[in-house]
Protein backbone atom coordinates (compact mmCIF):
# COMPACT_ATOMS: atom_id res chain seq x y z
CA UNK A 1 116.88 137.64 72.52
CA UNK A 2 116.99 137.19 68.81
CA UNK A 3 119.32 134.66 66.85
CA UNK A 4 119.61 133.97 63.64
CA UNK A 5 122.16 131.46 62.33
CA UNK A 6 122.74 129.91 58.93
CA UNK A 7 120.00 131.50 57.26
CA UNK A 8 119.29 131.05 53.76
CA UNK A 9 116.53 132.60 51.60
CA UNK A 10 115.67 133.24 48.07
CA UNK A 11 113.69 134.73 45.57
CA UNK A 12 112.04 132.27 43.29
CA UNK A 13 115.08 130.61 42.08
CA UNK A 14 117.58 133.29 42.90
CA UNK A 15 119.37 132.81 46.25
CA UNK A 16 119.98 135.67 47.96
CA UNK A 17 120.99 135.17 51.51
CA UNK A 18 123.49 132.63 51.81
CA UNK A 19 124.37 131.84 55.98
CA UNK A 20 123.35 135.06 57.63
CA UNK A 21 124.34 134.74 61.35
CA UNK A 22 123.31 137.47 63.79
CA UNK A 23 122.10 138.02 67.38
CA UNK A 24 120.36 140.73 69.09
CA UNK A 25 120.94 140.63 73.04
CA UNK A 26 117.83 142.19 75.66
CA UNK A 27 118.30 146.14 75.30
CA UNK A 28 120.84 146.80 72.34
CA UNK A 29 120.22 148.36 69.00
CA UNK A 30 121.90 146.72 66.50
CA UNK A 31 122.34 147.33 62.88
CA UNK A 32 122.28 145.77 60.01
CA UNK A 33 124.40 147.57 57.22
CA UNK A 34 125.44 147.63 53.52
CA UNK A 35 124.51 148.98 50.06
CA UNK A 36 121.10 148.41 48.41
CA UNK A 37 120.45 145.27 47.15
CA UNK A 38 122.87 143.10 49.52
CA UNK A 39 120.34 141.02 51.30
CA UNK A 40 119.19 143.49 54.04
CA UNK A 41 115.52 143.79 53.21
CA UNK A 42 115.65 139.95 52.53
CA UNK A 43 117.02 139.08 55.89
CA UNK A 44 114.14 140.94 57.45
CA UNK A 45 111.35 139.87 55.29
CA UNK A 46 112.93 136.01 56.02
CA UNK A 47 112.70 136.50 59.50
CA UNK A 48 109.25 138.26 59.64
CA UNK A 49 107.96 135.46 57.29
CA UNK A 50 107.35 137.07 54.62
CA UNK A 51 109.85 135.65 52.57
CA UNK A 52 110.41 131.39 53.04
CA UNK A 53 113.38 130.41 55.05
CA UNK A 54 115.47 128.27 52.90
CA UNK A 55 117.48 126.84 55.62
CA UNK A 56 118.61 128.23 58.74
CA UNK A 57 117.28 128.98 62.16
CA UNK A 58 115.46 132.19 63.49
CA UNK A 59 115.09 132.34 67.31
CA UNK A 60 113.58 134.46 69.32
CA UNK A 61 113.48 134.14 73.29
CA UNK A 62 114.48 130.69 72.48
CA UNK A 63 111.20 129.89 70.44
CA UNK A 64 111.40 129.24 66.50
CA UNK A 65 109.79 131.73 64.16
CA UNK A 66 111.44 129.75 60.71
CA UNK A 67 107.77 128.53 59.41
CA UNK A 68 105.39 130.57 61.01
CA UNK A 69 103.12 133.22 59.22
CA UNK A 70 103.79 136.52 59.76
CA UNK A 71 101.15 137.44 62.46
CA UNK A 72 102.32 134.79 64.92
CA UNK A 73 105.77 136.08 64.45
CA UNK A 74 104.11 139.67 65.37
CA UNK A 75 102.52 137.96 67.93
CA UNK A 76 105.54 136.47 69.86
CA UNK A 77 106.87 140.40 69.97
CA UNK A 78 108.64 141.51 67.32
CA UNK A 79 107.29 144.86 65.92
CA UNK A 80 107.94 146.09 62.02
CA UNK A 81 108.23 149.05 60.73
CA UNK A 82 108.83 148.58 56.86
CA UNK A 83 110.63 149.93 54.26
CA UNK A 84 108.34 152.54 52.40
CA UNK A 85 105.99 152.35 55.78
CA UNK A 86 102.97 150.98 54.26
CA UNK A 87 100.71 152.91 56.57
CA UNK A 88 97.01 152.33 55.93
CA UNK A 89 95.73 155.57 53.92
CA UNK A 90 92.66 155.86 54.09
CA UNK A 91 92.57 155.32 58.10
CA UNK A 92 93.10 158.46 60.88
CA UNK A 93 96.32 159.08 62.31
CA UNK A 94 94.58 157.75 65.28
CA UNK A 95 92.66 154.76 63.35
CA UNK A 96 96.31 153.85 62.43
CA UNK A 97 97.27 153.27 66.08
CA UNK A 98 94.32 151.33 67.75
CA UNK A 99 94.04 149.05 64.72
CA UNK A 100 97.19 147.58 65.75
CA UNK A 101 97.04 148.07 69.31
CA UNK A 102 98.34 144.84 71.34
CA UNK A 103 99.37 144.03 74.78
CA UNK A 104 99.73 140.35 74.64
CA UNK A 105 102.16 140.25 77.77
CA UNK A 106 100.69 142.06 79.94
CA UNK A 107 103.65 145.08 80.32
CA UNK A 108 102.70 146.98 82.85
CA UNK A 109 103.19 150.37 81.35
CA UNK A 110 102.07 149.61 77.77
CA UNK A 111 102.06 152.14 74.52
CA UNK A 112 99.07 153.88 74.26
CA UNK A 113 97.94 156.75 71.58
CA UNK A 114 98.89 159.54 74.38
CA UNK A 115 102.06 157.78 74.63
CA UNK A 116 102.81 157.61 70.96
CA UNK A 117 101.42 161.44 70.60
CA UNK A 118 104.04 162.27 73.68
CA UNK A 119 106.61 160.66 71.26
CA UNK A 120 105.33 162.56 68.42
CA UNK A 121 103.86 165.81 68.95
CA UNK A 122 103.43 166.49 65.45
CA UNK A 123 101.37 163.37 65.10
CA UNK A 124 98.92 164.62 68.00
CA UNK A 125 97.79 167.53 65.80
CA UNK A 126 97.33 165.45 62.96
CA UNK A 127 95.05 163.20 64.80
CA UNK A 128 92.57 163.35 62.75
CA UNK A 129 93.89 163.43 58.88
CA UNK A 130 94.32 160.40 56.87
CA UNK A 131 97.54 158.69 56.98
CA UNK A 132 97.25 159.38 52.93
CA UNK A 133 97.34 163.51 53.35
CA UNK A 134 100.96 163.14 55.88
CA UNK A 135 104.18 164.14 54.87
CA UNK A 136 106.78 161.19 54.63
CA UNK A 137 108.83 162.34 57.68
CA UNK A 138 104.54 162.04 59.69
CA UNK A 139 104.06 159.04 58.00
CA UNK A 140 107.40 157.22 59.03
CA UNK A 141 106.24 158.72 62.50
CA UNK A 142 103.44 157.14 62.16
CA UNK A 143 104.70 153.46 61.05
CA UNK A 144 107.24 153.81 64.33
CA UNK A 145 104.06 154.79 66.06
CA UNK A 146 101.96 152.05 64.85
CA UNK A 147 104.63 149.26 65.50
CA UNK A 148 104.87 150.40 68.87
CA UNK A 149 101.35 149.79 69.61
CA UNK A 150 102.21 145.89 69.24
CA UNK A 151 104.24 146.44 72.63
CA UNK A 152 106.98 144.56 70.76
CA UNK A 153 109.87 143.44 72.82
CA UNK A 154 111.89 143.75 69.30
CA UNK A 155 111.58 146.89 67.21
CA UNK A 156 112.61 146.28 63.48
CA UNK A 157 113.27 149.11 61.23
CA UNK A 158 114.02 148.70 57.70
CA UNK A 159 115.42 152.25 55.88
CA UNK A 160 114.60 154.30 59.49
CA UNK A 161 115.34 157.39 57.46
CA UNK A 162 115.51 156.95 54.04
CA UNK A 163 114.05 160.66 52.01
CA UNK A 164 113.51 162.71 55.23
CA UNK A 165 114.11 166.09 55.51
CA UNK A 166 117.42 166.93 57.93
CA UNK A 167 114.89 168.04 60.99
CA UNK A 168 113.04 165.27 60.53
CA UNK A 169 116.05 162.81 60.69
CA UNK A 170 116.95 164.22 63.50
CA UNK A 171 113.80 163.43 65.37
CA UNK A 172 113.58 159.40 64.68
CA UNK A 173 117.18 159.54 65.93
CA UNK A 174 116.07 161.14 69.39
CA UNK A 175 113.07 158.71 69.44
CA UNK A 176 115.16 156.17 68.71
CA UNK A 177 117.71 157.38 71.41
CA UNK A 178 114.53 157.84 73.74
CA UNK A 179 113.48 153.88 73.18
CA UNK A 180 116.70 152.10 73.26
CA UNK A 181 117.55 154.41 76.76
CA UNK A 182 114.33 153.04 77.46
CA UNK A 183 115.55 149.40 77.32
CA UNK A 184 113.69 148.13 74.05
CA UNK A 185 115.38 146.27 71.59
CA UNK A 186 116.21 147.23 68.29
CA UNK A 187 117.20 145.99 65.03
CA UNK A 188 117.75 149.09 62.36
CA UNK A 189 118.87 149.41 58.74
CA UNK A 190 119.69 152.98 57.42
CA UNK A 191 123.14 154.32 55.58
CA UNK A 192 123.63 157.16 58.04
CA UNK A 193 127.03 155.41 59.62
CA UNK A 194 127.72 158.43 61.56
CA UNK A 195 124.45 158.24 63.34
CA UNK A 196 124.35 154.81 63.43
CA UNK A 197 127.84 154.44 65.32
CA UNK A 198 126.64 156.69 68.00
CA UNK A 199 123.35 155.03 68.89
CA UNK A 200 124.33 151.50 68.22
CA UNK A 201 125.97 148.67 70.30
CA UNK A 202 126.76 146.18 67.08
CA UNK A 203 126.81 145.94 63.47
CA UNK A 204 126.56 143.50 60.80
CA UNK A 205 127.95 144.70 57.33
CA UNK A 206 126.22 142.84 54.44
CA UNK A 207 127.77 141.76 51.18
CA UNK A 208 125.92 139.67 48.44
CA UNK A 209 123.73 137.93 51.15
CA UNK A 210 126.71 137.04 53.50
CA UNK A 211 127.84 139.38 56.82
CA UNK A 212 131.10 139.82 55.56
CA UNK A 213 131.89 142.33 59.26
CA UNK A 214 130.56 142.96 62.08
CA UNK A 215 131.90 144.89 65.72
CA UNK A 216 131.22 147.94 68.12
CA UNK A 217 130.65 151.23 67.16
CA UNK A 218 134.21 152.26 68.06
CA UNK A 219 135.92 149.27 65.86
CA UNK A 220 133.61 150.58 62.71
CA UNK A 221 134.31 153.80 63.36
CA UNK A 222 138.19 153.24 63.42
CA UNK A 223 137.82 150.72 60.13
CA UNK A 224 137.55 153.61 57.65
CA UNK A 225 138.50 150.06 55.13
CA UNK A 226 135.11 148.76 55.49
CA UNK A 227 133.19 151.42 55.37
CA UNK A 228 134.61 152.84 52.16
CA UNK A 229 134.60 149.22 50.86
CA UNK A 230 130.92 147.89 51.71
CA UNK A 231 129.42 151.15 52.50
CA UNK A 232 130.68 153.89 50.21
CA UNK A 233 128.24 155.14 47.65
């Protein structure tokens, strides 16, 4: 579904991916791993375009993205869900949702506000408050919420649970759980390596803007090396 090979981006003058190869295939979550500042953020801003694509190539269902503005990439079905979630404040809970509503492929059972509610029953009864008054753990709700109203065929989350509260973790890991079980695809950054070897199907472990591993959840899982190496705090 996706592919990414050789790709290349930079800051300015300041290179920081250098040959990033990775694929997501129809229905796997995959992850993208490493400590801050290694090029994980990058990689998805470069293939969202909002960072240029130095060289390289991103595909997506066999159409290239490298070049095109961001809302034609949103357009062709991928679905973001930033870091820092960048919800609009001074909309609804609910205002959030239609505004990005989308069914530009007709699915036949697409994501509506009851759906997204059914997903998040603590976003139903804040319906009506601004997406300024939510807690974090509502408002990353809300940015998975709002990123599913695109109907993407790719979910991208960047930092899925970065500052929540334990209970709240918890619950983007079901909903996560829920979607993937669901068949979407999913591309995910977050630390939480014990989590993330239980939901995901492949990894890519980052290192100064190069994928210096990647495997299954049971060969990270048995490389205690690598993940005291590239993921160790």
């Amino acid at each position: 579904m996706l592919a990414v090979e050789g790709l290349e981006a930079a800051y300015g003058v300041s290179q920081v991916l250098f040959g990033i190869d990775l694929a997501v295939e129809p229905g796997r979550l995959v992850t993208l791993l490493g400590r801050n500042g290694m090029g994980k953020t990058t990689t998805v801003r470069a293939m969202m375009g909002l960072l240029p694509v130095r060289a390289g190539r991103v595909r997506f269902e066999g159409r290239a993205l490298e070049g095109l503005p961001p809302h034609r990439i949103a357009q062709a079905g991928l679905g973001l869900v930033p870091e820092g979630r960048q919800i609009f404040p001074n909309l609804t809970v609910r205002e959030n949702l239609v505004a990005t509503a989308a069914n530009r492929r007709g699915a036949a059972a697409p994501w509506t506000v009851e759906r997204v509610f059914e997903l998040f029953p603590h976003l139903a009864a804040r319906a009506r408050s601004m997406g300024g008054t939510l807690s974090g753990g509502e408002q990353q709700m809300l940015a998975v919420g709002r990123a599913l109203m695109t109907n993407p065929l790719l979910l991208i989350l960047d930092e899925a649970t970065e500052g929540l509260a334990p209970l709240i973790r918890g619950e983007i890991w079901a909903c996560l759980e829920r979607l993937k079980a669901g068949g979407l695809s999913i591309l995910l950054i977050d630390k939480n390596v014990e989590a993330l070897t239980r939901l995901a199907d492949h990894h890519y472990v980052l290192e100064k803007g190069r994928v210096v591993w990647s495997g299954t959840s049971p060969e990270l899982r048995a490389r205690a090396d690598v993940q005291h190496r590239y993921l160790g705090v």
